[in-house]
N, C-alpha and C. Protein backbone atom coordinates (compact mmCIF):
# COMPACT_ATOMS: atom_id res chain seq x y z
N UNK A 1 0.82 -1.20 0.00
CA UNK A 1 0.00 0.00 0.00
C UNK A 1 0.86 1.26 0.00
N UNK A 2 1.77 0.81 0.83
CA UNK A 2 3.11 2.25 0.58
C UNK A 2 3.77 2.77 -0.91
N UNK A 3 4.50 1.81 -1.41
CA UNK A 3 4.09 1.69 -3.00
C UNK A 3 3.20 2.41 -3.71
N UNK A 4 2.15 2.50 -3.62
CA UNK A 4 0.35 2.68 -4.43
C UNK A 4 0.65 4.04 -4.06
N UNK A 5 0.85 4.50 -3.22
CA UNK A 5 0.44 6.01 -2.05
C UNK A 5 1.78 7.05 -2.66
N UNK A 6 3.41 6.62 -2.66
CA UNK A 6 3.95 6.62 -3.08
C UNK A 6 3.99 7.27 -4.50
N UNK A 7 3.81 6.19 -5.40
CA UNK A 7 3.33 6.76 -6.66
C UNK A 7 2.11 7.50 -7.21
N UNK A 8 1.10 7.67 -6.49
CA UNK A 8 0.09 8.46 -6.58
C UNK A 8 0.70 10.10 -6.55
N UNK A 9 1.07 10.38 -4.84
CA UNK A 9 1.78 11.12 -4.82
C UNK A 9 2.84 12.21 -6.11
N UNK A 10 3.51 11.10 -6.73
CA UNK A 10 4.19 11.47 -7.69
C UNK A 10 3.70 11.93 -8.40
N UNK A 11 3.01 11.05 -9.33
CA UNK A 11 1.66 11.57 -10.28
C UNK A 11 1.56 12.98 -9.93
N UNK A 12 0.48 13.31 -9.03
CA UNK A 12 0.36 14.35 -8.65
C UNK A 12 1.12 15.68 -8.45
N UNK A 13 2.40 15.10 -8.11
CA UNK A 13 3.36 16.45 -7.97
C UNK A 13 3.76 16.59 -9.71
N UNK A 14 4.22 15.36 -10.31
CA UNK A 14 4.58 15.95 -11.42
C UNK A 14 3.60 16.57 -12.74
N UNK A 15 2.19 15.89 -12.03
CA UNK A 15 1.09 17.01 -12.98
C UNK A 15 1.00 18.05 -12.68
N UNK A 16 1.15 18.67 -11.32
CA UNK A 16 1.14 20.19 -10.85
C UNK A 16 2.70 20.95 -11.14
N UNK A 17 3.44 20.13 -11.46
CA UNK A 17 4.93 20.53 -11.72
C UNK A 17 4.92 20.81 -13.17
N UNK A 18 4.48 20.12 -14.38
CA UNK A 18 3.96 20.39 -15.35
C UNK A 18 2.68 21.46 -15.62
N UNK A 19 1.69 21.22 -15.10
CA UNK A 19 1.01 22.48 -15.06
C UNK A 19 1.54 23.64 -14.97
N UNK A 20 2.23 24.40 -13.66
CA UNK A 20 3.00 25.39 -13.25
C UNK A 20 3.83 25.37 -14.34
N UNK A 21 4.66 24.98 -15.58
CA UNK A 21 5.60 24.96 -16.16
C UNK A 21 4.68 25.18 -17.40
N UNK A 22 4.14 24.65 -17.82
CA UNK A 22 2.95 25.01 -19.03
C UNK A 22 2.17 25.86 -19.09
N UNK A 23 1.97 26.33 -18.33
CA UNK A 23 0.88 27.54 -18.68
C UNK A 23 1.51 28.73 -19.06
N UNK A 24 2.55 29.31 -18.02
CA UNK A 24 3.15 30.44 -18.36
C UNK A 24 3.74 30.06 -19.86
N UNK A 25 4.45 29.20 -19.92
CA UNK A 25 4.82 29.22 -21.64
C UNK A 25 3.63 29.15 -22.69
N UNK A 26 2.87 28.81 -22.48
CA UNK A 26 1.94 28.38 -23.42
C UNK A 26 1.01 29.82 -23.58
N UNK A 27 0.80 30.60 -21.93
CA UNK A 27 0.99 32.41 -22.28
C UNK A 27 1.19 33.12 -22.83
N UNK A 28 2.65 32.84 -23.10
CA UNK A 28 3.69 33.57 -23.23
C UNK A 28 3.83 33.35 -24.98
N UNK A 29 3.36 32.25 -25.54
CA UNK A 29 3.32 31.89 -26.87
C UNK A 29 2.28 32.27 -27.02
N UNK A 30 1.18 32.73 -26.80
CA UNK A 30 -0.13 33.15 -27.23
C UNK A 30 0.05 34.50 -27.26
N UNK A 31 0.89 35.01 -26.24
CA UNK A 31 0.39 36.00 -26.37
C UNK A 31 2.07 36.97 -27.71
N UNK A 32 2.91 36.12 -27.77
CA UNK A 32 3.73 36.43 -29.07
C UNK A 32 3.24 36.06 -30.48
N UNK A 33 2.31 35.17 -30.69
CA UNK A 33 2.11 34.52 -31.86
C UNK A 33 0.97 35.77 -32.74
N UNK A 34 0.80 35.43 -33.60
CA UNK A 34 -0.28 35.78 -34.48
C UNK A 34 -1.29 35.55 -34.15
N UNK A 35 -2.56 35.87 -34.19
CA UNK A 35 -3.92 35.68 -34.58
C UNK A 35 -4.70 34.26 -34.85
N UNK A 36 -3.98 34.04 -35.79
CA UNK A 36 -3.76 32.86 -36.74
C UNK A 36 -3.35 31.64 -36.89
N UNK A 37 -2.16 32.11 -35.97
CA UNK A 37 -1.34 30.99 -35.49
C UNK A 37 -1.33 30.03 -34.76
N UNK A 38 -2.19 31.09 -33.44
CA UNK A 38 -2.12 30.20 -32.02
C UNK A 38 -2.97 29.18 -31.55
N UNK A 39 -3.87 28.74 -32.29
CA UNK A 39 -4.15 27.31 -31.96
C UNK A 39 -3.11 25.95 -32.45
N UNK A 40 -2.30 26.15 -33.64
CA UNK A 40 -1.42 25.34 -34.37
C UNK A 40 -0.62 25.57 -33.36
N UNK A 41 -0.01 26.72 -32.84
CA UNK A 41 0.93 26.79 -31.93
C UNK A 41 1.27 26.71 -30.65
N UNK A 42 0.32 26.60 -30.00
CA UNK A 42 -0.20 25.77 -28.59
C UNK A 42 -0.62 24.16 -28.87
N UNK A 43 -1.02 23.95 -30.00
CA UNK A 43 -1.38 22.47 -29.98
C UNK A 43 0.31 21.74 -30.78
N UNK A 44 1.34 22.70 -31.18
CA UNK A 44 2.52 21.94 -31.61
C UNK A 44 3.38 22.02 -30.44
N UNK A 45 3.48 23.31 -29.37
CA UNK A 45 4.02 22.87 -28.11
C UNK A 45 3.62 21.74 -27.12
N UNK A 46 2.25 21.58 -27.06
CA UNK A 46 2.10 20.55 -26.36
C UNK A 46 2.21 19.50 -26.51
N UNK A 47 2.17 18.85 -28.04
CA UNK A 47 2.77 17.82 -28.71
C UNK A 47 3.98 17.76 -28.06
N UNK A 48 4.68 19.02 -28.56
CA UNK A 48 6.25 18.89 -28.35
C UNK A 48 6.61 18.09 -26.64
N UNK A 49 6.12 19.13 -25.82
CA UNK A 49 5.99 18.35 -24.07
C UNK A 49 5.64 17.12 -24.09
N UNK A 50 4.71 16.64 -24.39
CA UNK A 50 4.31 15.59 -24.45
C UNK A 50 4.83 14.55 -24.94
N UNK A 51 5.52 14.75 -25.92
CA UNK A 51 6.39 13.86 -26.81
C UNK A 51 8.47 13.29 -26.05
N UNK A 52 8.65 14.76 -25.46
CA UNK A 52 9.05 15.01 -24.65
C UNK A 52 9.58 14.42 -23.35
N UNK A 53 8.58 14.29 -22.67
CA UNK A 53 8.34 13.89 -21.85
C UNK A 53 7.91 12.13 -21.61
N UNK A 54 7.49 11.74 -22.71
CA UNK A 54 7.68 10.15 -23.18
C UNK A 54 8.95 9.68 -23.65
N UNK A 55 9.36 10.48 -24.30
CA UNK A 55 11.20 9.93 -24.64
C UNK A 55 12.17 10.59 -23.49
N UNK A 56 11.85 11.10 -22.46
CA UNK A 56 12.25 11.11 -21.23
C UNK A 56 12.58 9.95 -20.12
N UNK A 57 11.26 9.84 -19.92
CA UNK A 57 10.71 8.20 -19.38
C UNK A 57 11.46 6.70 -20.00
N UNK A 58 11.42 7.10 -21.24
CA UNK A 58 11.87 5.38 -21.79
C UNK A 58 13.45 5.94 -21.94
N UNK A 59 14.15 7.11 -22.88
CA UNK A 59 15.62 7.13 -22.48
C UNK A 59 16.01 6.47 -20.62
N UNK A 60 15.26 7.42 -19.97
CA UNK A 60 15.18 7.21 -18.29
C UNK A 60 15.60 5.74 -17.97
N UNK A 61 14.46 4.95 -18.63
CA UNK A 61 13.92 3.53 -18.66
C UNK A 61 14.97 2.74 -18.88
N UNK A 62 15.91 2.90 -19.94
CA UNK A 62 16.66 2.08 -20.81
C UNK A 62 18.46 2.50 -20.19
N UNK A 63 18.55 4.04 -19.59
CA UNK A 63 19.49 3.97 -18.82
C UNK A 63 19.57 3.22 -17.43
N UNK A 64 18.41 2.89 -16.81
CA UNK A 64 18.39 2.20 -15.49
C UNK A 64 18.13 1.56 -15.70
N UNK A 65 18.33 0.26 -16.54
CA UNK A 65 18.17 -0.67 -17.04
C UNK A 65 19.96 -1.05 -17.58
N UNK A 66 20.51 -0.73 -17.59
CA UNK A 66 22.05 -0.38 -18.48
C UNK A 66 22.89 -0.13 -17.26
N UNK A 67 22.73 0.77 -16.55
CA UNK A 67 23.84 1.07 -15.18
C UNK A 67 23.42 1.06 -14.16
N UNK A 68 22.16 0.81 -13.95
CA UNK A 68 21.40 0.32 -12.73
C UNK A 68 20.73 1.76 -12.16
N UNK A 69 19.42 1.22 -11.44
CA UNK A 69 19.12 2.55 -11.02
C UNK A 69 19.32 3.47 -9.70
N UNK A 70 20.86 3.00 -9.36
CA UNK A 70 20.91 4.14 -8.01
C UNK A 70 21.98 5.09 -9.27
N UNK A 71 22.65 3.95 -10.25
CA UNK A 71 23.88 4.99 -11.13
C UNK A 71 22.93 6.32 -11.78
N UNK A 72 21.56 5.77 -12.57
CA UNK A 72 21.11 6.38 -12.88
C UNK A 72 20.30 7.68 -12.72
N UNK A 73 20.22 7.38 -11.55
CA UNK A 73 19.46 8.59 -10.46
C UNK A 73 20.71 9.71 -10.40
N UNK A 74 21.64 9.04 -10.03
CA UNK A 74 23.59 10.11 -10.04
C UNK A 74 23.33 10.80 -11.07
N UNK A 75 23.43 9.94 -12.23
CA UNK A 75 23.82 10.25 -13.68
C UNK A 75 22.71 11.56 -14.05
N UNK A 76 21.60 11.60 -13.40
CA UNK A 76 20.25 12.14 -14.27
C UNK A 76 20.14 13.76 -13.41
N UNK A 77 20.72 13.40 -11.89
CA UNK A 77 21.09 14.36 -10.96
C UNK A 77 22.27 15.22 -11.13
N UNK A 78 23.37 14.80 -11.47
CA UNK A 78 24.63 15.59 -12.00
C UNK A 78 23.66 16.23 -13.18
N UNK A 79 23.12 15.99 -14.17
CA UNK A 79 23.20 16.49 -15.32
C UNK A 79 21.84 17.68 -14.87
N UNK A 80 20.93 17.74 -14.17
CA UNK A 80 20.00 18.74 -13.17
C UNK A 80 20.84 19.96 -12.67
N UNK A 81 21.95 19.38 -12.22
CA UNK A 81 22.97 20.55 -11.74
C UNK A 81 23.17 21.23 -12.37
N UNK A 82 24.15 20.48 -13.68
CA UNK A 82 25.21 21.14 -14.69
C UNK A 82 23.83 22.29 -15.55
N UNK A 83 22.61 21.60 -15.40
CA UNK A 83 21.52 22.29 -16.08
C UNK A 83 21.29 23.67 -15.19
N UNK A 84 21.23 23.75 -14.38
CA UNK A 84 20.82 24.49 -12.94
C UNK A 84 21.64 25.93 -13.18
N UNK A 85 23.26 25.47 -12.61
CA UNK A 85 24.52 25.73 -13.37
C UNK A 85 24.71 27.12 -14.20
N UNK A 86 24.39 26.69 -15.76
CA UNK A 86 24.25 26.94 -16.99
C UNK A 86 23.12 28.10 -16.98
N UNK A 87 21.90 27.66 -16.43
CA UNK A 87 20.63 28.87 -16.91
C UNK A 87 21.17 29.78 -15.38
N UNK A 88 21.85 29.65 -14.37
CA UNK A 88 21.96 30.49 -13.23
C UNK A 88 23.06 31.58 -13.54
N UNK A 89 24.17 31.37 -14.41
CA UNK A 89 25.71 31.93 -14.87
C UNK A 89 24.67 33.41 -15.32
N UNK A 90 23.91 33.37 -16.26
CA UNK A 90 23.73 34.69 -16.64
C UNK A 90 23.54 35.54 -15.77
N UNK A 91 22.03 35.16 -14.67
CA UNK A 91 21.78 36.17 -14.01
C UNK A 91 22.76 36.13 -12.91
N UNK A 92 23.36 35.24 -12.56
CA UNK A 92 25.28 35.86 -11.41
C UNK A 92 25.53 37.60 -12.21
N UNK A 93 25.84 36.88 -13.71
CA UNK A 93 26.47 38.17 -14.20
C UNK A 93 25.72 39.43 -14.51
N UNK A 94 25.25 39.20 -14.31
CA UNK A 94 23.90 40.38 -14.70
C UNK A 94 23.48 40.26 -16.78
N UNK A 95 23.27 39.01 -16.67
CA UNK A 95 23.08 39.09 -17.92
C UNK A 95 21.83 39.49 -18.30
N UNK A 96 20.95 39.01 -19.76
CA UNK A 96 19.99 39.08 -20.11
C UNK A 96 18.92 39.67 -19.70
N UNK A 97 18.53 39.36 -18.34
CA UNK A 97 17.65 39.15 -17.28
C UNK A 97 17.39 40.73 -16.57
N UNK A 98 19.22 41.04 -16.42
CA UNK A 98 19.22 42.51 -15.62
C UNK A 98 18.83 43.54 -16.26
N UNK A 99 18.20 44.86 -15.47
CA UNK A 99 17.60 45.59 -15.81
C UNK A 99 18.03 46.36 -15.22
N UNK A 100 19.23 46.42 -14.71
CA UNK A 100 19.96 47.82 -14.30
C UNK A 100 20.01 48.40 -15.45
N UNK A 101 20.06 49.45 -15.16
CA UNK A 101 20.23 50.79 -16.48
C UNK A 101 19.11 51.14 -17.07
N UNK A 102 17.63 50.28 -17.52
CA UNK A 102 16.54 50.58 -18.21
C UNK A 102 15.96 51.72 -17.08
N UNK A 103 15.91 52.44 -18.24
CA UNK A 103 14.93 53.71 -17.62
C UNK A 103 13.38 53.38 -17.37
N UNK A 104 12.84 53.93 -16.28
CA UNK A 104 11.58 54.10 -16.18
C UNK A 104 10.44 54.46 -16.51
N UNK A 105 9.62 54.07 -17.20
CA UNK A 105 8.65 54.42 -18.10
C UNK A 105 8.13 55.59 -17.98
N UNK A 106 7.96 56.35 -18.03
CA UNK A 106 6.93 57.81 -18.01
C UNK A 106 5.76 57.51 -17.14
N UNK A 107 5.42 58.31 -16.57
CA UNK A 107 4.01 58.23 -15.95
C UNK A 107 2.95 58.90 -17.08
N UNK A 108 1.68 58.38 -17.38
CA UNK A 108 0.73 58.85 -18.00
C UNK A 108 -0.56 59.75 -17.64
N UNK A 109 -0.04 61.44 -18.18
CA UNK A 109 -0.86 62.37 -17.21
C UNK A 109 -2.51 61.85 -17.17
């Protein structure tokens, strides 16, 4: 029964972990796209996740299956970091993200 409860659990966090992660993009593409576009283009991102996210699982599948799954958990965790890492370097430097220097919009009498 621990098992059952266990994976339920999961389920759950990673549909609300996906949710929270999908919407704002899927926003954020609606609200850049065309007119025209944005049903093709919300229904080819979600493909894309979706598709995604199944060759996730079975790569996943087929590495812990190959080096066993405590290596694989290491292996899948180092590479979370190096990911972590990588998107964190900009804003250290004040990259992209920073908004020092942008001036302040005008107030509208």
């Amino acid at each position: 029964m621990l098992g059952l409860i266990v994976v339920l659990l999961w389920c759950v966090l990673a549909g609300l972990g996906s949710g929270l992660f999908q919407v704002p993009v899927a926003n954020t593409l609606l609200s850049d796209l065309p007119e025209e576009l944005r049903g093709r283009g919300v229904g080819l991102l979600n493909a894309l996740m979706v598709n995604f996210t199944v060759l996730g699982v079975v790569v996943g599948g087929l590495l812990a299956g190959l080096v066993g799954i405590a290596a694989s958990i290491v292996v899948a965790g180092a590479v979370l970091v190096v990911a972590a890492l990588v998107l964190l370097a900009p804003g250290l430097r004040g990259g992209p993200g920073d908004k020092a220097g942008t001036p302040e919009p005008e107030a509208v009498a």
